[in-house]
C-alpha atoms as a PDB file:
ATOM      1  CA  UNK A   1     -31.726  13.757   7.464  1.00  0.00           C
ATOM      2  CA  UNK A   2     -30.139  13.562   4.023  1.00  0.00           C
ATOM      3  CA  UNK A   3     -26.912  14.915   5.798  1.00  0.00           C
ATOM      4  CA  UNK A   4     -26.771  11.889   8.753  1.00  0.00           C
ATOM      5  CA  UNK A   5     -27.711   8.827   5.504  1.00  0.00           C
ATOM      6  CA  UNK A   6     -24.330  10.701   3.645  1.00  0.00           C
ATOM      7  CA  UNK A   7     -22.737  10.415   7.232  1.00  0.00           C
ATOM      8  CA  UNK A   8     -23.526   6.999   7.418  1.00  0.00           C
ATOM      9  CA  UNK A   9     -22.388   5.882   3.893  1.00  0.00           C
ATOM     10  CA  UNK A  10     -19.284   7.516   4.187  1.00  0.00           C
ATOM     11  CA  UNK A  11     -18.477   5.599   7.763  1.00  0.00           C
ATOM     12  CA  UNK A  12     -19.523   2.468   5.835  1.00  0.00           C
ATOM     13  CA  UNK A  13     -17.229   3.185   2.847  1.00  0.00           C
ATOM     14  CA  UNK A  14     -14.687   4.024   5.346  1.00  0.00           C
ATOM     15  CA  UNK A  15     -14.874   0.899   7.250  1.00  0.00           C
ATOM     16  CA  UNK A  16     -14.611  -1.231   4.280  1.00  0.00           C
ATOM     17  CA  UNK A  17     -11.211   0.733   3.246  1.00  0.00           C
ATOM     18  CA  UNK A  18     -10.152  -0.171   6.687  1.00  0.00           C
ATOM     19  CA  UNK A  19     -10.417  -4.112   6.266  1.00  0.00           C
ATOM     20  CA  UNK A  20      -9.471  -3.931   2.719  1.00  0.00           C
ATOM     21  CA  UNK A  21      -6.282  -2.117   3.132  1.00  0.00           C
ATOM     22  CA  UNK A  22      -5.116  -1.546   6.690  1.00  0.00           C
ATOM     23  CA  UNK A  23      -6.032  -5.181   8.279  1.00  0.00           C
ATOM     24  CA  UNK A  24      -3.540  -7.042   6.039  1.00  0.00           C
ATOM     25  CA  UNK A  25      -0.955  -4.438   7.229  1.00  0.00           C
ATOM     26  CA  UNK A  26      -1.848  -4.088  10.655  1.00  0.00           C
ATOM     27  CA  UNK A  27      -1.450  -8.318  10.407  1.00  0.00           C
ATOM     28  CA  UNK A  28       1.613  -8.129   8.726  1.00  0.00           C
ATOM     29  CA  UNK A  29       2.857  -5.778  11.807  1.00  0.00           C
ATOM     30  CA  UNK A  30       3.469  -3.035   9.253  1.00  0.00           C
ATOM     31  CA  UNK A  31       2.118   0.940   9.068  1.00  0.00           C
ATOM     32  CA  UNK A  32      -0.310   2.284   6.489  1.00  0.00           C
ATOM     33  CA  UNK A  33       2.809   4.219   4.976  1.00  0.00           C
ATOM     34  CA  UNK A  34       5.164   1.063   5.152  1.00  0.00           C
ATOM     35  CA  UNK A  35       2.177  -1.047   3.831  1.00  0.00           C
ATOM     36  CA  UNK A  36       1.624   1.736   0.979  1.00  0.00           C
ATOM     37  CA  UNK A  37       5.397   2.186   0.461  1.00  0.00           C
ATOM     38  CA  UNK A  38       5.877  -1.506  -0.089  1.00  0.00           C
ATOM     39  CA  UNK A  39       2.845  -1.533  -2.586  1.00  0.00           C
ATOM     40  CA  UNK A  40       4.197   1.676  -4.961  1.00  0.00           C
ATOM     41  CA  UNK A  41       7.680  -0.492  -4.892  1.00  0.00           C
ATOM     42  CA  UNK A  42       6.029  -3.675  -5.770  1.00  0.00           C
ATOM     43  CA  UNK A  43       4.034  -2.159  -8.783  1.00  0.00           C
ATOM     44  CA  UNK A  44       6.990  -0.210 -10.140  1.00  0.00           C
ATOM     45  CA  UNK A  45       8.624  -1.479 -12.974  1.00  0.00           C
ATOM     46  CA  UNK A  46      11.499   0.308 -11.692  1.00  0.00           C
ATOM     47  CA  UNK A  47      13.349   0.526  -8.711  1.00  0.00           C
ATOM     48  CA  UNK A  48      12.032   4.306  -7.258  1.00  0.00           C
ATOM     49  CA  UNK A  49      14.200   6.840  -4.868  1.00  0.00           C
ATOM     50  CA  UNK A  50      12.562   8.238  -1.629  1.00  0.00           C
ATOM     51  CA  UNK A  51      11.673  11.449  -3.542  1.00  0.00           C
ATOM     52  CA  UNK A  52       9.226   9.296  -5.462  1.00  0.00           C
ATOM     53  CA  UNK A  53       8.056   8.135  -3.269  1.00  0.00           C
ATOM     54  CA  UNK A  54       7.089  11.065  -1.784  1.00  0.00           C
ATOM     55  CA  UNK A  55       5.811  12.343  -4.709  1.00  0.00           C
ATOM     56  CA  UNK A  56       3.940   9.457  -5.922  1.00  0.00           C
ATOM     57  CA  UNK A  57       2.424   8.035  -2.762  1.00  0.00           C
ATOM     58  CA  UNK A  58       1.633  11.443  -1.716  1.00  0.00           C
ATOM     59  CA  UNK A  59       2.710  11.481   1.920  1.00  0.00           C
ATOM     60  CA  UNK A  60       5.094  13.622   3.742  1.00  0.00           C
ATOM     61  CA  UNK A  61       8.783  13.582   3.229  1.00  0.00           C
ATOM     62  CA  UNK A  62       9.353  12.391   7.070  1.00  0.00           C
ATOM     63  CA  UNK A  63       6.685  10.135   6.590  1.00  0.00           C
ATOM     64  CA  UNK A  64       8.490   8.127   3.838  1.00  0.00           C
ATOM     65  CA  UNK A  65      11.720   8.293   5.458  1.00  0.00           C
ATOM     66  CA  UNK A  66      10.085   6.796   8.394  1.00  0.00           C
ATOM     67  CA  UNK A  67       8.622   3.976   6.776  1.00  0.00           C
ATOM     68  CA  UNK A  68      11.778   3.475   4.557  1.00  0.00           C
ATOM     69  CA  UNK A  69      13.918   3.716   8.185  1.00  0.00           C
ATOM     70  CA  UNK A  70      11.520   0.603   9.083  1.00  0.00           C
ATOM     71  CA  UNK A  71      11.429  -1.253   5.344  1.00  0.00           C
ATOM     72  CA  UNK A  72      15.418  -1.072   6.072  1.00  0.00           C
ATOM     73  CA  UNK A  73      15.368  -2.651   9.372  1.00  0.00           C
ATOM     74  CA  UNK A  74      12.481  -5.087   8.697  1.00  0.00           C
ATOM     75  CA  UNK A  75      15.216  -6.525   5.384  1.00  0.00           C
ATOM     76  CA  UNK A  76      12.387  -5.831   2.752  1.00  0.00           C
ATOM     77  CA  UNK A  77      14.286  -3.093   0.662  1.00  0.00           C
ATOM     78  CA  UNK A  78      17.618  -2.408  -0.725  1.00  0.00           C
ATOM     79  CA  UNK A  79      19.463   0.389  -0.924  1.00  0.00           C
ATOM     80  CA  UNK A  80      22.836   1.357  -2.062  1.00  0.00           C
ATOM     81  CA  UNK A  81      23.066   4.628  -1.080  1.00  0.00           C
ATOM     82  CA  UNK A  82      20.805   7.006   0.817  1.00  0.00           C
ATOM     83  CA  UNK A  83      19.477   8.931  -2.464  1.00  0.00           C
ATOM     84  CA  UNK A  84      19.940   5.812  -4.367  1.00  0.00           C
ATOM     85  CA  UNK A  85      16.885   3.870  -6.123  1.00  0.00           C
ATOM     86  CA  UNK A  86      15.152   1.537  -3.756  1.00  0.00           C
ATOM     87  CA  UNK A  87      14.179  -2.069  -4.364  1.00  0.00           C
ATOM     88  CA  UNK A  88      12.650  -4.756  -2.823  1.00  0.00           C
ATOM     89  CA  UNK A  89      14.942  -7.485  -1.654  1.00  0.00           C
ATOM     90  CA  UNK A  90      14.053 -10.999  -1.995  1.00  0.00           C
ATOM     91  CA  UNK A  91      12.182 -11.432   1.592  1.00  0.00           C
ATOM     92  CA  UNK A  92      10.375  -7.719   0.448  1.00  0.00           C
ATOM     93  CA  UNK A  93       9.172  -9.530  -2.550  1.00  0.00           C
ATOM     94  CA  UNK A  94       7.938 -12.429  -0.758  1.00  0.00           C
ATOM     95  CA  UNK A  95       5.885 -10.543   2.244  1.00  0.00           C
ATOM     96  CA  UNK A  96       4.240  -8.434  -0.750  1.00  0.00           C
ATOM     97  CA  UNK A  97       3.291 -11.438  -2.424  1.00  0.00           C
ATOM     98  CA  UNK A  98       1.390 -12.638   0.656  1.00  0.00           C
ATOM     99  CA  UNK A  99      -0.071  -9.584   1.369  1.00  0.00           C
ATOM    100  CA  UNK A 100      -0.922  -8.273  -1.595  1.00  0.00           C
ATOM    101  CA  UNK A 101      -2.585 -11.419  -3.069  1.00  0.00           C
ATOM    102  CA  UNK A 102      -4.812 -10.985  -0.398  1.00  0.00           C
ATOM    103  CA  UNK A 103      -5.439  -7.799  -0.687  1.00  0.00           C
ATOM    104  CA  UNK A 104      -5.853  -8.206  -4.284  1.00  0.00           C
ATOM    105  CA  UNK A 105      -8.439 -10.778  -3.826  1.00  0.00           C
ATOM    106  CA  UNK A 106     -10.986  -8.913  -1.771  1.00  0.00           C
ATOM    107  CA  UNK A 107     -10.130  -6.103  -4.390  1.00  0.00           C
ATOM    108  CA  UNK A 108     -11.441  -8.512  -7.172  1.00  0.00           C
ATOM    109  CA  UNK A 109     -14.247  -9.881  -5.051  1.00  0.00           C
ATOM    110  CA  UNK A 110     -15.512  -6.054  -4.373  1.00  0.00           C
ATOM    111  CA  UNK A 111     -14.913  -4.872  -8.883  1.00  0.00           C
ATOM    112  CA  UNK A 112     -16.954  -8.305  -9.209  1.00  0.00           C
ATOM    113  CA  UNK A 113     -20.098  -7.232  -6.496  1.00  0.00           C
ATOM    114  CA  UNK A 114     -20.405  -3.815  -8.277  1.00  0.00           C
ATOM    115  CA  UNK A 115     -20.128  -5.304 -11.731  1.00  0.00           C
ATOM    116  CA  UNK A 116     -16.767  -4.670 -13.133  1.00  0.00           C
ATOM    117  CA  UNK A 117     -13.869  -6.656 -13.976  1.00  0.00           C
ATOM    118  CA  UNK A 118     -10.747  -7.243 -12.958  1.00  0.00           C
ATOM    119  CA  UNK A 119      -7.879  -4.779 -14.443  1.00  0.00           C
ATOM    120  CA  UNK A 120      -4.607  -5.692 -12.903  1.00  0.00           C
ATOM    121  CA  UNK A 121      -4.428  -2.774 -10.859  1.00  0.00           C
ATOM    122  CA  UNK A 122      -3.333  -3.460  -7.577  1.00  0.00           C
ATOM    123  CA  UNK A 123      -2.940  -0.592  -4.510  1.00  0.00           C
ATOM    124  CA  UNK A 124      -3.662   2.457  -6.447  1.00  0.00           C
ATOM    125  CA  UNK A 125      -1.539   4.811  -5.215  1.00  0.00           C
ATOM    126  CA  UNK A 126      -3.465   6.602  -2.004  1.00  0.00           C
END
């Protein structure tokens, strides 16, 4: 019995993950790994390369170059060169800012229900 309740919690948790994080991309038109992609390179203070990426968002290699193949065509990164450092362009920065203000505020909204307060931390990495 215990073991169907934990069931149930965890389906609950992850259906609230789901509208927190993957509606706004799935909106947007974007994949999780664009969506997350987008969020490490907003939050950087500096522009990252792919391996960073990779390393930091902790998907696969072919993974990030997919969603960087799609950031590319979609005119929300720059690149100089293909192992270059990546940054957002100007229409990049303006998609995160709608999507991530919105994510942000049902971030805040959920710290506020369980009592916390807000920190400034936006997307932690996956």
């Amino acid at each position: 019995m215990q073991t169907a309740r934990l069931n149930d919690r965890l389906s609950l948790s992850s259906n609230a993950m789901d509208r927190i994080y993957r509606q706004p991309a799935l909106q947007a038109g974007m994949s999780d790994s664009v969506f997350w992609a987008l969020c490490l390179l907003r939050n950087s203070p500096v522009p990252l390369t792919s391996a960073q990426l990779v390393q930091y968002g902790g998907l696969p290699k072919q993974t990030v170059s997919s969603a960087l193949a799609a950031m590319r065509r979609d005119g929300y990164v720059v690149q100089e060169h293909t192992r270059g450092p990546i940054s957002l362009s100007g229409h990049g920065r303006s998609v995160c800012s709608a999507i991530f203000s919105q994510v942000q505020d049902t971030e805040y909204r959920v710290l506020e229900a369980m009592g916390g307060r807000k920190s400034g931390i936006l997307c932690r990495a996956f």
